[in-house]
N, C-alpha and C. Protein backbone atom coordinates (compact mmCIF):
# COMPACT_ATOMS: atom_id res chain seq x y z
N UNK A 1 0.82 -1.20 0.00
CA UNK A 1 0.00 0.00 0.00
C UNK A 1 0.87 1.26 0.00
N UNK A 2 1.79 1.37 0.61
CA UNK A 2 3.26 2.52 0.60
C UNK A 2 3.44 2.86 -0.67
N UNK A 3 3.66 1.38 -1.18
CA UNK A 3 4.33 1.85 -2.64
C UNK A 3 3.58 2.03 -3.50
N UNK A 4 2.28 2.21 -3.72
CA UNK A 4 0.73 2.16 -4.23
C UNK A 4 0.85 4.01 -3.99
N UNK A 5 0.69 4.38 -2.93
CA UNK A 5 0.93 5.53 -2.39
C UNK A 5 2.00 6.57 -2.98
N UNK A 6 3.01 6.16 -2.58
CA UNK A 6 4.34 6.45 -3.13
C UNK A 6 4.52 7.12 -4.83
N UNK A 7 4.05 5.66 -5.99
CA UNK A 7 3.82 6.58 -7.14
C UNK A 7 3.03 7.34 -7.19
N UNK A 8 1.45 6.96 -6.92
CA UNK A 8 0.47 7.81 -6.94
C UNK A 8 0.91 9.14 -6.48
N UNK A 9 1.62 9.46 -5.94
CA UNK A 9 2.45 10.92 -5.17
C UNK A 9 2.92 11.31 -6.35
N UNK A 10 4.16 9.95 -6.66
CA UNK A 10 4.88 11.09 -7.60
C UNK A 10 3.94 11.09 -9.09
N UNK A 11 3.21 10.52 -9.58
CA UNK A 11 2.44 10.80 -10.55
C UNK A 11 1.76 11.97 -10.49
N UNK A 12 1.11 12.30 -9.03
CA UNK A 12 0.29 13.59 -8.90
C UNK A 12 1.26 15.44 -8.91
N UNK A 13 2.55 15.00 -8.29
CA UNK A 13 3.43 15.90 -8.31
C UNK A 13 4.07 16.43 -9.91
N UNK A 14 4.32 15.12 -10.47
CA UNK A 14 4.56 15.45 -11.84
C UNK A 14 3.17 15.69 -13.18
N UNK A 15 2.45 15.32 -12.38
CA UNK A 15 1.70 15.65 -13.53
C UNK A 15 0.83 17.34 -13.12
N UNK A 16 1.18 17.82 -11.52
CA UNK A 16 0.68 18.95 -11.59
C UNK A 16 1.76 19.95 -11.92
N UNK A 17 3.29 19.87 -11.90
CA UNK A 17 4.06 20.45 -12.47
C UNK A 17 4.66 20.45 -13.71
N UNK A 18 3.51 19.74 -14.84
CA UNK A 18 3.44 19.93 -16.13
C UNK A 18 2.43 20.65 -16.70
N UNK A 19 0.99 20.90 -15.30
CA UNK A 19 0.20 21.29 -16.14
C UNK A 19 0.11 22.65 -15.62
N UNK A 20 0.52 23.06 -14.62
CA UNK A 20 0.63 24.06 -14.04
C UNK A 20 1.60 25.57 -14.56
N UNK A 21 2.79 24.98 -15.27
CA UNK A 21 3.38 25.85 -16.25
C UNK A 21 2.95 26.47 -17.31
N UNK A 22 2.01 24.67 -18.28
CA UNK A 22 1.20 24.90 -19.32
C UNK A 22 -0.10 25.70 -19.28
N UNK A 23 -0.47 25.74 -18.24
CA UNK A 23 -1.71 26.83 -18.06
C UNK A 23 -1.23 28.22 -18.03
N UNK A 24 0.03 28.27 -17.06
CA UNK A 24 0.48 29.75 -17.05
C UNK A 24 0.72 30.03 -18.36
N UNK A 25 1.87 29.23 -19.43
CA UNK A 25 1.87 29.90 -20.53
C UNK A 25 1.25 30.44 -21.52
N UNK A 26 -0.26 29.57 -21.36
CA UNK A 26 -1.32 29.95 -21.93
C UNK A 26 -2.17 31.32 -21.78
N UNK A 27 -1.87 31.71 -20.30
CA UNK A 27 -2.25 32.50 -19.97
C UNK A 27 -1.21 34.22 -19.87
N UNK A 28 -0.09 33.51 -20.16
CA UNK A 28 0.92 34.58 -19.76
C UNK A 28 0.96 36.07 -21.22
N UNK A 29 0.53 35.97 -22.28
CA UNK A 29 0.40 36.92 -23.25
C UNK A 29 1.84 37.43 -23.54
N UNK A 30 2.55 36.37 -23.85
CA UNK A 30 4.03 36.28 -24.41
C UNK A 30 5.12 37.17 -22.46
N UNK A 31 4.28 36.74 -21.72
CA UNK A 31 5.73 36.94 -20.90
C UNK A 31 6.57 36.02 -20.42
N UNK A 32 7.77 36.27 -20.36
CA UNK A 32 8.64 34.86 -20.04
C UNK A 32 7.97 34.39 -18.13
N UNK A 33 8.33 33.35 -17.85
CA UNK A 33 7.80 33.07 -16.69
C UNK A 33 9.35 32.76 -15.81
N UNK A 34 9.37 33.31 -14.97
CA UNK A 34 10.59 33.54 -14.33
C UNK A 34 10.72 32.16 -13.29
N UNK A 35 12.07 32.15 -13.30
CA UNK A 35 12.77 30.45 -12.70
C UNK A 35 12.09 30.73 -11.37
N UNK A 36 12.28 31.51 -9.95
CA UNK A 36 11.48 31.34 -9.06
C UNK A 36 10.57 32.07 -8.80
N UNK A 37 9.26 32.10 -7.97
CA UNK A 37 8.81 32.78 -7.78
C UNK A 37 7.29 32.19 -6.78
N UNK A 38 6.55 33.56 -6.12
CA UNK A 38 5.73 32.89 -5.08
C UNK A 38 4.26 32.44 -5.88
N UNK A 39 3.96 33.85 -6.51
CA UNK A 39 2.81 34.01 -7.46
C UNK A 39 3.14 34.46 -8.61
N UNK A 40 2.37 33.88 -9.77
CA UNK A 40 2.68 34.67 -10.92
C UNK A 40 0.82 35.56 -11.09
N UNK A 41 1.64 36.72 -11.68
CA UNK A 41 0.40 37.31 -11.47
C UNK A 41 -0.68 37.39 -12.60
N UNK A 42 -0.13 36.70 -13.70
CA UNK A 42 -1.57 36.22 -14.93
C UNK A 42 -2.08 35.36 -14.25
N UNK A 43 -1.61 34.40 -13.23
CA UNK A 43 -2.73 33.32 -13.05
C UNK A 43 -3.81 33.33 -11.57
N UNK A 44 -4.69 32.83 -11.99
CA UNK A 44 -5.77 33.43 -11.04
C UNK A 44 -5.00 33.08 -9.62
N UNK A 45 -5.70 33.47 -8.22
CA UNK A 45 -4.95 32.70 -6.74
C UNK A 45 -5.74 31.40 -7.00
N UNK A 46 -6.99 31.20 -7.20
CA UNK A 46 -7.39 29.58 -7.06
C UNK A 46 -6.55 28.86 -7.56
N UNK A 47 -6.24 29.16 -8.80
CA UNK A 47 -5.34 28.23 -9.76
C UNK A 47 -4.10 27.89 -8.85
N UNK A 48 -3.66 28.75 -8.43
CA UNK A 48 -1.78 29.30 -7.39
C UNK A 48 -2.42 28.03 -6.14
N UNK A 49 -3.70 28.52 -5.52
CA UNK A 49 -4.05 27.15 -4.55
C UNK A 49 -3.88 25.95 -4.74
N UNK A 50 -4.86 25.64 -5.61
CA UNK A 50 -4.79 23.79 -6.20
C UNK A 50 -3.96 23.89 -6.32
N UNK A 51 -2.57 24.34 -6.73
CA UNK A 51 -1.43 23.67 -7.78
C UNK A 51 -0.78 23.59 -6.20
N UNK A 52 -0.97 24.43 -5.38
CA UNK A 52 -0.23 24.38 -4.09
C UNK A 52 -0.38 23.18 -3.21
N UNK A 53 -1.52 23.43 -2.75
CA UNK A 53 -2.44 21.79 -2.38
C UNK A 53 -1.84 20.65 -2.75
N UNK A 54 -2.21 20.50 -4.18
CA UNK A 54 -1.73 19.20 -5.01
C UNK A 54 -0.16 18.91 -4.70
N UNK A 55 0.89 19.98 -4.84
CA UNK A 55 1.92 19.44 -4.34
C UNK A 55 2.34 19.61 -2.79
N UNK A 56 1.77 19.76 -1.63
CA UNK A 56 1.91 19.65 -0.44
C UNK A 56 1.31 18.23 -0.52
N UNK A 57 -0.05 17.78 -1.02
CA UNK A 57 -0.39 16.48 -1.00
C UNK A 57 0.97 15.52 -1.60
N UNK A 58 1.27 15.64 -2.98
CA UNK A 58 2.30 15.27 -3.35
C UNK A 58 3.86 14.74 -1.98
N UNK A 59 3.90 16.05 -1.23
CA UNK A 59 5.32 15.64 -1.05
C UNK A 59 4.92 14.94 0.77
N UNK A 60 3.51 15.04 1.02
CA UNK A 60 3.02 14.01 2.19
C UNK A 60 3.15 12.28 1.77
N UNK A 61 2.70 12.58 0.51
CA UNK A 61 2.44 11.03 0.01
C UNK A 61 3.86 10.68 -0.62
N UNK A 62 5.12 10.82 -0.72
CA UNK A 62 6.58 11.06 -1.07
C UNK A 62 7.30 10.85 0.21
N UNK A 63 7.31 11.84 1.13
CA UNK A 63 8.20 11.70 2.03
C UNK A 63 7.75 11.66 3.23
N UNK A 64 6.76 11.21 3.43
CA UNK A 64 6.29 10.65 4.39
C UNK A 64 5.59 8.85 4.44
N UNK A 65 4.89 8.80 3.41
CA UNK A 65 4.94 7.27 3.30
C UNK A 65 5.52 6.36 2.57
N UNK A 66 7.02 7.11 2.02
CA UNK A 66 7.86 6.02 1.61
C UNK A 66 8.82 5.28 2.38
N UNK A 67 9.07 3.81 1.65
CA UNK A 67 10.17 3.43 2.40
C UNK A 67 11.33 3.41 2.32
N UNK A 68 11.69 4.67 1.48
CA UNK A 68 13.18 5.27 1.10
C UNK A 68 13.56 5.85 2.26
N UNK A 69 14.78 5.96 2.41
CA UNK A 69 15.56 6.51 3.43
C UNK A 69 15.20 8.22 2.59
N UNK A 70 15.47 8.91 4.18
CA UNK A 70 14.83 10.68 3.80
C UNK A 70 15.39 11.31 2.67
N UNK A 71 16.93 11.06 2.53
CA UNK A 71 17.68 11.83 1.71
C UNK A 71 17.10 11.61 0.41
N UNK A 72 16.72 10.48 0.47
CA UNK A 72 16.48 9.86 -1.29
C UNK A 72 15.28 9.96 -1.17
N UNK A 73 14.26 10.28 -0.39
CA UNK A 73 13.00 10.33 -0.80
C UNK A 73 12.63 11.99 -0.68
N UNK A 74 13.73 12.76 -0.63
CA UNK A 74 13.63 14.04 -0.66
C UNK A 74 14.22 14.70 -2.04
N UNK A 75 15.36 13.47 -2.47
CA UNK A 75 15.39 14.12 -3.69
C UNK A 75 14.57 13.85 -4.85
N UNK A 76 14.03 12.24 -4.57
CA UNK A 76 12.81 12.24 -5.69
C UNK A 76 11.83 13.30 -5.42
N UNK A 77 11.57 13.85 -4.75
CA UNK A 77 10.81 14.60 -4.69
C UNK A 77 11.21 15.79 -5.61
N UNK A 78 12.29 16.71 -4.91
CA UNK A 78 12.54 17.66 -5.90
C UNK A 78 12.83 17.37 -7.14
N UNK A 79 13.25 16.11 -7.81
CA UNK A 79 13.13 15.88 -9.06
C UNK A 79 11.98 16.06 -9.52
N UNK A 80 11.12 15.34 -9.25
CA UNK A 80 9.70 15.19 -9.47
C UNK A 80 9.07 16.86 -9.10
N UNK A 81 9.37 17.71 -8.79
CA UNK A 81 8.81 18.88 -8.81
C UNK A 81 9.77 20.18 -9.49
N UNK A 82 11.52 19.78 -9.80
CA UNK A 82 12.20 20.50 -10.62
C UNK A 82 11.78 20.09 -12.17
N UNK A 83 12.72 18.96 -12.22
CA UNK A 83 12.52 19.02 -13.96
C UNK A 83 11.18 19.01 -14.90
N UNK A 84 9.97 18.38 -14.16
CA UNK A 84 8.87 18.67 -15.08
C UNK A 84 8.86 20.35 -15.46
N UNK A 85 9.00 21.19 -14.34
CA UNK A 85 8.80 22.67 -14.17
C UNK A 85 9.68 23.32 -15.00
N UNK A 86 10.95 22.87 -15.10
CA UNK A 86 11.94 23.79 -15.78
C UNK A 86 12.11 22.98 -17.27
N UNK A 87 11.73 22.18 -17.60
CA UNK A 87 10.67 21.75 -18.86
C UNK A 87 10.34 22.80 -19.34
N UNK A 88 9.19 22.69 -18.92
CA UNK A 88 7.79 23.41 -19.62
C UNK A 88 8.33 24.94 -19.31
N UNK A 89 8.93 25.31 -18.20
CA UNK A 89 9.30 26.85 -18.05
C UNK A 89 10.39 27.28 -19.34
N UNK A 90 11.50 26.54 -19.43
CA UNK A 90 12.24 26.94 -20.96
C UNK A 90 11.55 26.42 -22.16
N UNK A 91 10.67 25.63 -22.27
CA UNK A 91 9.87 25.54 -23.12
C UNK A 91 9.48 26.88 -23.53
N UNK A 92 8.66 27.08 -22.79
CA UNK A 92 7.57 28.67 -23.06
C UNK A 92 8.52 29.78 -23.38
N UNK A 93 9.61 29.90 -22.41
CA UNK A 93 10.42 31.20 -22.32
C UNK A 93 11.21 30.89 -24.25
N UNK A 94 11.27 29.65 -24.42
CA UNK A 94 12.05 29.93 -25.69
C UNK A 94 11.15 30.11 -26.40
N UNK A 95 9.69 29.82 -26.64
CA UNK A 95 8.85 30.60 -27.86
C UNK A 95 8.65 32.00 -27.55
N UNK A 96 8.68 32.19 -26.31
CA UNK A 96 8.57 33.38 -25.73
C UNK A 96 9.06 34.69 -26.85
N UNK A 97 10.48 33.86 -26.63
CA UNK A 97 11.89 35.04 -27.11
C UNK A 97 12.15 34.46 -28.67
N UNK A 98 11.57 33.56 -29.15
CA UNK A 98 11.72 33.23 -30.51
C UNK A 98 10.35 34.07 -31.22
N UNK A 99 9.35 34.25 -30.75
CA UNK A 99 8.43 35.10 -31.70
C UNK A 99 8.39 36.60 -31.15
N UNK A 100 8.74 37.49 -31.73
CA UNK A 100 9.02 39.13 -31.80
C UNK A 100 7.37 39.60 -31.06
């Protein structure tokens, strides 16, 4: 059941930090979307909530009910919440700066 748990985490973490970029870019009207930040301000706060939610749920169901030792179940985590993000974030930023 852990490990049932466990992907289901990281499935929910990565799949809200793919869609969560892709909405901003959609919404962003050609601005680049900057590497950190708290809020972006094209996207609504509900939207900024769920995506928040979803990955606090995410990193309960990660590093708390796995049976990885912490270090390693802390860095799947930030994997699972870096690279989908900085994906889709140089994604956007390069059409961004490729169409005038």
């Amino acid at each position: 059941m852990q490990t049932i748990a466990f992907v289901a985490g990281l499935a929910v973490v990565v799949g809200a930090n793919i869609a969560y970029p892709w909405y901003a870019s959609t919404r962003s009207q050609g601005q680049p979307i900057p590497f950190f930040f708290l809020r972006l301000t094209f996207v609504p706060w509900g939207i900024d909530l769920v995506y928040y939610a979803i990955v606090g749920v995410g990193a309960v169901l990660i590093l708390l009910l796995s049976r990885l030792p912490l270090g390693v179940a802390v860095g799947v985590y930030v994997a699972a919440v870096f690279l989908p993000w900085e994906l889709m974030r140089r994604r956007h930023n390069h059409q961004v700066s490729s169409n005038p």
